[in-house]
PDB file of N, CA and C in Angstrom:
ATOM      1  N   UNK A   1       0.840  -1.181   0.000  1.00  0.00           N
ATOM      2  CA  UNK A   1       0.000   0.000   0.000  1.00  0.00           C
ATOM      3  C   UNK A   1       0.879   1.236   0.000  1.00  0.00           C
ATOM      4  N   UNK A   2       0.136   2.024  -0.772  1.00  0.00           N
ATOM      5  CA  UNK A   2       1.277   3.828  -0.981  1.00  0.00           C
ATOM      6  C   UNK A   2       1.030   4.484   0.400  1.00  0.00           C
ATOM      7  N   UNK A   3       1.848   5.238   0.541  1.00  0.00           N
ATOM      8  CA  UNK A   3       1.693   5.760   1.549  1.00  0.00           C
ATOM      9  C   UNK A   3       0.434   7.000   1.944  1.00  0.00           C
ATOM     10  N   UNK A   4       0.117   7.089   2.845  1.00  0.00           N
ATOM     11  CA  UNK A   4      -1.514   8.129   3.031  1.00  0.00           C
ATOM     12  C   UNK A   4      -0.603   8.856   4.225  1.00  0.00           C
ATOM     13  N   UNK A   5      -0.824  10.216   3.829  1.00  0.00           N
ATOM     14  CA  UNK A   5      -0.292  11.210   4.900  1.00  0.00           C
ATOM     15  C   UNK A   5      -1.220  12.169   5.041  1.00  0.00           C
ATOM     16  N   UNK A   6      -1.913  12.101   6.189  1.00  0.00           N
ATOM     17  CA  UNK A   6      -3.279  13.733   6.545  1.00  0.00           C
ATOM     18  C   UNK A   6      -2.228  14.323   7.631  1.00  0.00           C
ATOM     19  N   UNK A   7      -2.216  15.332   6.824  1.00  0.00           N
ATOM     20  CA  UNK A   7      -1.514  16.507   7.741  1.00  0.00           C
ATOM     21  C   UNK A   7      -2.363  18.060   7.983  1.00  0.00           C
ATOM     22  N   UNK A   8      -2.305  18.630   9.029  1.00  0.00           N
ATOM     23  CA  UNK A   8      -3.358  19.328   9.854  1.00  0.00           C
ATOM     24  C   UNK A   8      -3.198  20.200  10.370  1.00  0.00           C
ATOM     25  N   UNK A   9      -2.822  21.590  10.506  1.00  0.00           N
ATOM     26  CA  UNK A   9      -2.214  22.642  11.309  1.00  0.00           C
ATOM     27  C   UNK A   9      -2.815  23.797  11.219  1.00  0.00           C
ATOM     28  N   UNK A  10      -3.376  23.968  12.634  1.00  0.00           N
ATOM     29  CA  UNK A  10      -4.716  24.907  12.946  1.00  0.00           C
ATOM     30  C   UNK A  10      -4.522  25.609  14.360  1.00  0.00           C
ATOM     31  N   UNK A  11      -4.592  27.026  14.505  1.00  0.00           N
ATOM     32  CA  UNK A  11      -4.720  27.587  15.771  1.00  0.00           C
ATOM     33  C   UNK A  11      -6.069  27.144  16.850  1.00  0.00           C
ATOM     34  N   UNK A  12      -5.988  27.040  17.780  1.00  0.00           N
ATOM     35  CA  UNK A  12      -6.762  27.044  18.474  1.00  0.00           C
ATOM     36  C   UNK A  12      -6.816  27.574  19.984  1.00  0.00           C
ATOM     37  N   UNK A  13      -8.029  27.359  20.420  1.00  0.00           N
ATOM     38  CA  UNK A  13      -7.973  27.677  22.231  1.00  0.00           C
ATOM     39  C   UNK A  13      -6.869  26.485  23.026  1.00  0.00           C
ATOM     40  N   UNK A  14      -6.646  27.090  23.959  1.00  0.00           N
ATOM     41  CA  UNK A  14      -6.088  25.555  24.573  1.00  0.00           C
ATOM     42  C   UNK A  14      -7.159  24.615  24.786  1.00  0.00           C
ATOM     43  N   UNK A  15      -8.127  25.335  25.395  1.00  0.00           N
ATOM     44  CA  UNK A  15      -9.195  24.564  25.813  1.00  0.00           C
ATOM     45  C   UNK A  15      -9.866  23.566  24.705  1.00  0.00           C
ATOM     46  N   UNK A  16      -9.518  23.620  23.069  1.00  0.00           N
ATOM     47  CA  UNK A  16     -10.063  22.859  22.042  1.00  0.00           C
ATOM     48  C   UNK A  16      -9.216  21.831  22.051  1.00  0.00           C
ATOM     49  N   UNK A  17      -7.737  22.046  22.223  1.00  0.00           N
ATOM     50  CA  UNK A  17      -6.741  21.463  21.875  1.00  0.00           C
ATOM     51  C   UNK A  17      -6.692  20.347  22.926  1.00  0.00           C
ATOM     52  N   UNK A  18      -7.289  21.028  24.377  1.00  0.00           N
ATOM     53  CA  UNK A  18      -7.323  19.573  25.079  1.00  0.00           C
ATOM     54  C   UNK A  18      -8.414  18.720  24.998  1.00  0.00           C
ATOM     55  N   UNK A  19      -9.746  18.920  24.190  1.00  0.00           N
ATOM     56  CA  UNK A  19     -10.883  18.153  24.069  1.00  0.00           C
ATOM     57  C   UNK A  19     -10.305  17.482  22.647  1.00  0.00           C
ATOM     58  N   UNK A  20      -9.353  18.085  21.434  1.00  0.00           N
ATOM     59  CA  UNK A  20      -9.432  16.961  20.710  1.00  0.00           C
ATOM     60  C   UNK A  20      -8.445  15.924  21.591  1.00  0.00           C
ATOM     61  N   UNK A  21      -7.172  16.318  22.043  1.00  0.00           N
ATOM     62  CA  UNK A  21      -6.352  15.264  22.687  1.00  0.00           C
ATOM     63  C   UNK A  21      -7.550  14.082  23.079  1.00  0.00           C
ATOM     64  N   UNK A  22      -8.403  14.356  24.311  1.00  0.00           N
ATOM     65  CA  UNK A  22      -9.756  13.895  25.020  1.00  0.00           C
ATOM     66  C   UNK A  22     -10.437  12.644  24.102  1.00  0.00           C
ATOM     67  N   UNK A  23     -10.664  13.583  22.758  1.00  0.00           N
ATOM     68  CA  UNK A  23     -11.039  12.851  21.903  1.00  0.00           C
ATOM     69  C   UNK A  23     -10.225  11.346  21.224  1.00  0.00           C
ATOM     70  N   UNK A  24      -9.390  11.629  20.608  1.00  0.00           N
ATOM     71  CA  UNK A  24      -8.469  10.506  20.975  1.00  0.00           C
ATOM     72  C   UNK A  24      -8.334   9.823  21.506  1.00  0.00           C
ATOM     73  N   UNK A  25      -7.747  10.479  22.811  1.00  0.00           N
ATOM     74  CA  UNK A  25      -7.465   9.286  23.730  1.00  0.00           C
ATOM     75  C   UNK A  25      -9.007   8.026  23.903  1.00  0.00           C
ATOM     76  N   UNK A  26     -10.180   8.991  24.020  1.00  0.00           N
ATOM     77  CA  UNK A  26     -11.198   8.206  24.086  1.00  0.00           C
ATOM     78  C   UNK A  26     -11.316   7.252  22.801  1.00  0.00           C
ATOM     79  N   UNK A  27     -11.028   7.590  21.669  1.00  0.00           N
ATOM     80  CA  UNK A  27     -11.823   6.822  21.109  1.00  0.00           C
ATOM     81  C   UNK A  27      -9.919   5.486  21.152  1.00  0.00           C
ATOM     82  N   UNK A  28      -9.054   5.657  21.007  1.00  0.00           N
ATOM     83  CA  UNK A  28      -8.349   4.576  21.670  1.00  0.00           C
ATOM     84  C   UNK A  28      -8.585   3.774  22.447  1.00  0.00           C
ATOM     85  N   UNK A  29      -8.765   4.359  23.410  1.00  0.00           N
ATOM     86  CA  UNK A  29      -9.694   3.329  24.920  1.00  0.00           C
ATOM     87  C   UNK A  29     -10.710   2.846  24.436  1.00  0.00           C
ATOM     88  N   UNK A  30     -11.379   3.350  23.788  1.00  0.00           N
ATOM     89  CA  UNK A  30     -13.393   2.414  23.848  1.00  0.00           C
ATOM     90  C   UNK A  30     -13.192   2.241  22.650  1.00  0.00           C
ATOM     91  N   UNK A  31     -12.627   2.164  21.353  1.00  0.00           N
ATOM     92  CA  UNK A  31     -13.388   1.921  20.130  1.00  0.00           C
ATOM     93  C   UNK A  31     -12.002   1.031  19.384  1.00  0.00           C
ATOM     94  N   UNK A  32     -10.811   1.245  20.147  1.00  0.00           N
ATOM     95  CA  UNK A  32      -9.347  -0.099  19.400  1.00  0.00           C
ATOM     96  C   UNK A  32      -9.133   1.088  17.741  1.00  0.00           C
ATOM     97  N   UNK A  33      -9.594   1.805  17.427  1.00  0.00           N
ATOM     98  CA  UNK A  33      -9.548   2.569  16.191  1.00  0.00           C
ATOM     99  C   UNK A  33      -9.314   4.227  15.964  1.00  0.00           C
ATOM    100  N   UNK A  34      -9.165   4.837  15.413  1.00  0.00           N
ATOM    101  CA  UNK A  34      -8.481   6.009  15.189  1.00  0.00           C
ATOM    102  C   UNK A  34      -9.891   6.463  13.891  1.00  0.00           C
ATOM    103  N   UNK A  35     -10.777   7.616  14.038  1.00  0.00           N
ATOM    104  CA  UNK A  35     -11.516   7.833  12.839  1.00  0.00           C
ATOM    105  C   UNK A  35     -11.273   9.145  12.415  1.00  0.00           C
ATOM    106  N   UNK A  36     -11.249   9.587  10.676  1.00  0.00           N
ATOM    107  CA  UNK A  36     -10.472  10.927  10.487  1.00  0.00           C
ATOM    108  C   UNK A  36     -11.641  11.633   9.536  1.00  0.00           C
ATOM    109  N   UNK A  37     -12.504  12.339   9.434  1.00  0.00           N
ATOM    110  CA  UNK A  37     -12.832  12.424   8.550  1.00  0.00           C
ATOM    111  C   UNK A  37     -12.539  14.031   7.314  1.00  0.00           C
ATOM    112  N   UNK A  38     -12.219  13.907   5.736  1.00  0.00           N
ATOM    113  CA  UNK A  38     -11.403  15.064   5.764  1.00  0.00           C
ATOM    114  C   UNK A  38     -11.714  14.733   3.913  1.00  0.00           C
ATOM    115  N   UNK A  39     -12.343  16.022   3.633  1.00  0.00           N
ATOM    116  CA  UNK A  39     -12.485  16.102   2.247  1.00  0.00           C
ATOM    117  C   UNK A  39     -13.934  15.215   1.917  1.00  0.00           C
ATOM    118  N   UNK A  40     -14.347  15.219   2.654  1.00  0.00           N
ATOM    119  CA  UNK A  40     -15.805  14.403   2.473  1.00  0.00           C
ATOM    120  C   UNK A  40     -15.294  13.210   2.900  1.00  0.00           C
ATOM    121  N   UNK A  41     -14.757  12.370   3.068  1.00  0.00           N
ATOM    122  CA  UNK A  41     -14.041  11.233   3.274  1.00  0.00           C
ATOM    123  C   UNK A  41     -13.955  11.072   4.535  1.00  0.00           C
ATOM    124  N   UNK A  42     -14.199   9.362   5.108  1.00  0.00           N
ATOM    125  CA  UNK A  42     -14.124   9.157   6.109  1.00  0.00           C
ATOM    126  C   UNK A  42     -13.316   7.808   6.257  1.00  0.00           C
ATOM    127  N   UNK A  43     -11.851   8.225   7.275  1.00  0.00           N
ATOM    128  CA  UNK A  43     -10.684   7.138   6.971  1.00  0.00           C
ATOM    129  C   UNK A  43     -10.572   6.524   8.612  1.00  0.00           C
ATOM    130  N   UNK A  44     -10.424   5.141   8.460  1.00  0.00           N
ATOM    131  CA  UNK A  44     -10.790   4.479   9.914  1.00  0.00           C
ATOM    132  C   UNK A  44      -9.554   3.760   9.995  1.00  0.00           C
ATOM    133  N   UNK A  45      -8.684   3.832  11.336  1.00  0.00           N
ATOM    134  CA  UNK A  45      -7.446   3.295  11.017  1.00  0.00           C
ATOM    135  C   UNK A  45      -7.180   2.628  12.760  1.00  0.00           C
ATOM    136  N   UNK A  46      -7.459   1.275  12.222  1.00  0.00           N
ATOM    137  CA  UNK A  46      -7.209  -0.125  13.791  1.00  0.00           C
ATOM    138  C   UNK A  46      -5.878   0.119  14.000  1.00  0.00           C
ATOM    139  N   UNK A  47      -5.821   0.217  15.461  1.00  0.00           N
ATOM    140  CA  UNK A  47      -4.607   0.254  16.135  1.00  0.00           C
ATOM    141  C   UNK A  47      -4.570  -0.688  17.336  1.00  0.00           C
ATOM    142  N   UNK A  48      -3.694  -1.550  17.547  1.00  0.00           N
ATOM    143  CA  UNK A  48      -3.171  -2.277  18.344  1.00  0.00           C
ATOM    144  C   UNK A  48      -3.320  -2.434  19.364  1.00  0.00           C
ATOM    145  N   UNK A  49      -3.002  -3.292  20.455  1.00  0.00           N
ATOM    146  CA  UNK A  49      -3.085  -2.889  22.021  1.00  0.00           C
ATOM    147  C   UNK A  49      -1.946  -2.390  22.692  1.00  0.00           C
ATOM    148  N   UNK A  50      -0.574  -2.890  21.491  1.00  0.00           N
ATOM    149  CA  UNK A  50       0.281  -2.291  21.685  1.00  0.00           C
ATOM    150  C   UNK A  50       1.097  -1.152  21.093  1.00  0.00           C
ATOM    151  N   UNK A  51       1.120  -0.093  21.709  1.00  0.00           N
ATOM    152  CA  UNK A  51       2.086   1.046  20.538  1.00  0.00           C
ATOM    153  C   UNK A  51       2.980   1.634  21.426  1.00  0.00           C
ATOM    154  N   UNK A  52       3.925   2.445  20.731  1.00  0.00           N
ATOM    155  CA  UNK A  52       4.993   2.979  21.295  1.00  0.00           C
ATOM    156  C   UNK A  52       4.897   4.251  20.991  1.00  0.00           C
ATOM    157  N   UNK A  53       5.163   4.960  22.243  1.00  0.00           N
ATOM    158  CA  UNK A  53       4.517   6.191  22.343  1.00  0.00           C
ATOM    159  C   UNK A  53       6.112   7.156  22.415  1.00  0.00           C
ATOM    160  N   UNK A  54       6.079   8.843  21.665  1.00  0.00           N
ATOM    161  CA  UNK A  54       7.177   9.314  22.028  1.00  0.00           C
ATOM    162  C   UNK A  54       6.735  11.019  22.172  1.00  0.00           C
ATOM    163  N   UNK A  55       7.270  11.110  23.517  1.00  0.00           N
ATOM    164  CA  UNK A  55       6.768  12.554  23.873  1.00  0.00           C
ATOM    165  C   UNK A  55       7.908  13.605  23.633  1.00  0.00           C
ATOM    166  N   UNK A  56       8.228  14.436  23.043  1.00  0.00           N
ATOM    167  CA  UNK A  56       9.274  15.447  22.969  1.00  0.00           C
ATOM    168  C   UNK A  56       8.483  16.792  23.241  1.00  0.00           C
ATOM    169  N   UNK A  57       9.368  17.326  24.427  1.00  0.00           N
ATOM    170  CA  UNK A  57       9.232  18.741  24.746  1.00  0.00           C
ATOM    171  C   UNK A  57      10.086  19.859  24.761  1.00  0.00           C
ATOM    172  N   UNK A  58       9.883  20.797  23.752  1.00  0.00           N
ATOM    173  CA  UNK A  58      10.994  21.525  23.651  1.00  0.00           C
ATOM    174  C   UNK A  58      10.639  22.809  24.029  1.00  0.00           C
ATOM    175  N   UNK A  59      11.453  23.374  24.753  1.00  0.00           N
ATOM    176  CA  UNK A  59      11.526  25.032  25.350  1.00  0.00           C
ATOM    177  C   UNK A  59      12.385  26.108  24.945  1.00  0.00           C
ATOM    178  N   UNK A  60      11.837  26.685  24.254  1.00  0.00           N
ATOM    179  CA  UNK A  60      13.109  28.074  23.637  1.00  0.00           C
ATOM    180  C   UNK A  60      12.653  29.489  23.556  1.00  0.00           C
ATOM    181  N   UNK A  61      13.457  30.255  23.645  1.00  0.00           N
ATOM    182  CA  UNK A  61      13.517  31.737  23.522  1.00  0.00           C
ATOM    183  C   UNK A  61      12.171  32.068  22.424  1.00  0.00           C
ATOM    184  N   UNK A  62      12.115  31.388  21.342  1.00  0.00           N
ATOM    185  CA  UNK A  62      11.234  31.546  20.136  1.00  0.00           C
ATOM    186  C   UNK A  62      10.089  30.811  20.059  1.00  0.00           C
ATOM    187  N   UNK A  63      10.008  30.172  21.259  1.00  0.00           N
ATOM    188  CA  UNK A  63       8.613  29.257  21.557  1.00  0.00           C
ATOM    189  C   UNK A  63       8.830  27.973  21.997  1.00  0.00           C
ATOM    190  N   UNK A  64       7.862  27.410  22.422  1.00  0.00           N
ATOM    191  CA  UNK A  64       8.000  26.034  23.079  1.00  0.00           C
ATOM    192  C   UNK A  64       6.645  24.927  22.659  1.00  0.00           C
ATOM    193  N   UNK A  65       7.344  23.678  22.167  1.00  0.00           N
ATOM    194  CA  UNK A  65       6.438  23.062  21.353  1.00  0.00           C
ATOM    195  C   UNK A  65       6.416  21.286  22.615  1.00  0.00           C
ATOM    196  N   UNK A  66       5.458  20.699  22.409  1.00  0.00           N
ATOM    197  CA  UNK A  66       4.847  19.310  22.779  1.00  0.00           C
ATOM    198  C   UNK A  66       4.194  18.792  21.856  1.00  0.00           C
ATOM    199  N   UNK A  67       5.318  17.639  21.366  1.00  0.00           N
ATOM    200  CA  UNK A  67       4.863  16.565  20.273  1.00  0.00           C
ATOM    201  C   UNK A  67       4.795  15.372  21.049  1.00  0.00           C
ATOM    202  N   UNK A  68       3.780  14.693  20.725  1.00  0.00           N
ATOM    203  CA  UNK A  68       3.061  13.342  20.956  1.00  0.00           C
ATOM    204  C   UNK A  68       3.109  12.685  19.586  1.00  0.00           C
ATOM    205  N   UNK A  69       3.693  11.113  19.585  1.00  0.00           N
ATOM    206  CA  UNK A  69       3.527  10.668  18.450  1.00  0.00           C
ATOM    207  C   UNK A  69       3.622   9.314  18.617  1.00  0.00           C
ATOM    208  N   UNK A  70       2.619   8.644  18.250  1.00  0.00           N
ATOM    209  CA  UNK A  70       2.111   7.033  18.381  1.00  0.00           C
ATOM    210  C   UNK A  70       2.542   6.345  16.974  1.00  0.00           C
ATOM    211  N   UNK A  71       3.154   5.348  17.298  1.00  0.00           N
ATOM    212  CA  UNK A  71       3.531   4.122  16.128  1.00  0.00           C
ATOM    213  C   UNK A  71       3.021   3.396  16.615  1.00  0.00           C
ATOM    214  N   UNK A  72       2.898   1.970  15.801  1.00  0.00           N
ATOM    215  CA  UNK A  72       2.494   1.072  15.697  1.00  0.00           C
ATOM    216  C   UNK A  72       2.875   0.164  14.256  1.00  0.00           C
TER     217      UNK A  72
END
């Protein structure tokens, strides 16, 4: 299979940013699946019981970023 890349970069409240996290995480816990929907299209992607998770936090003069990023 070719590769599928949805990429996404949007301002928001914090307060949105922690209900989609919310979102996620929930539908991980209760549903074993990941759902995206984008361009009319709706892409459903099973994930494991096991994944490897990598948190990087970076702090600088010019801003400070928190990446979360799940493999499998």
């Amino acid at each position: 299979m070719d590769l599928l890349e949805i990429e996404e970069k949007r301002e928001m409240r914090r307060e949105e940013a922690a209900k989609l996290l919310q979102h996620i995480a929930d539908s991980l816990s209760r549903q074993n699946n990941l759902q995206f929907d984008r361009g009319g299209k709706k892409f459903v992607v099973d994930v494991p019981d096991q994944v490897e998770v990598e948190l990087e936090l970076e702090i600088g003069d010019d801003g400070n970023s928190l990446e979360i990023e799940i493999n499998w």
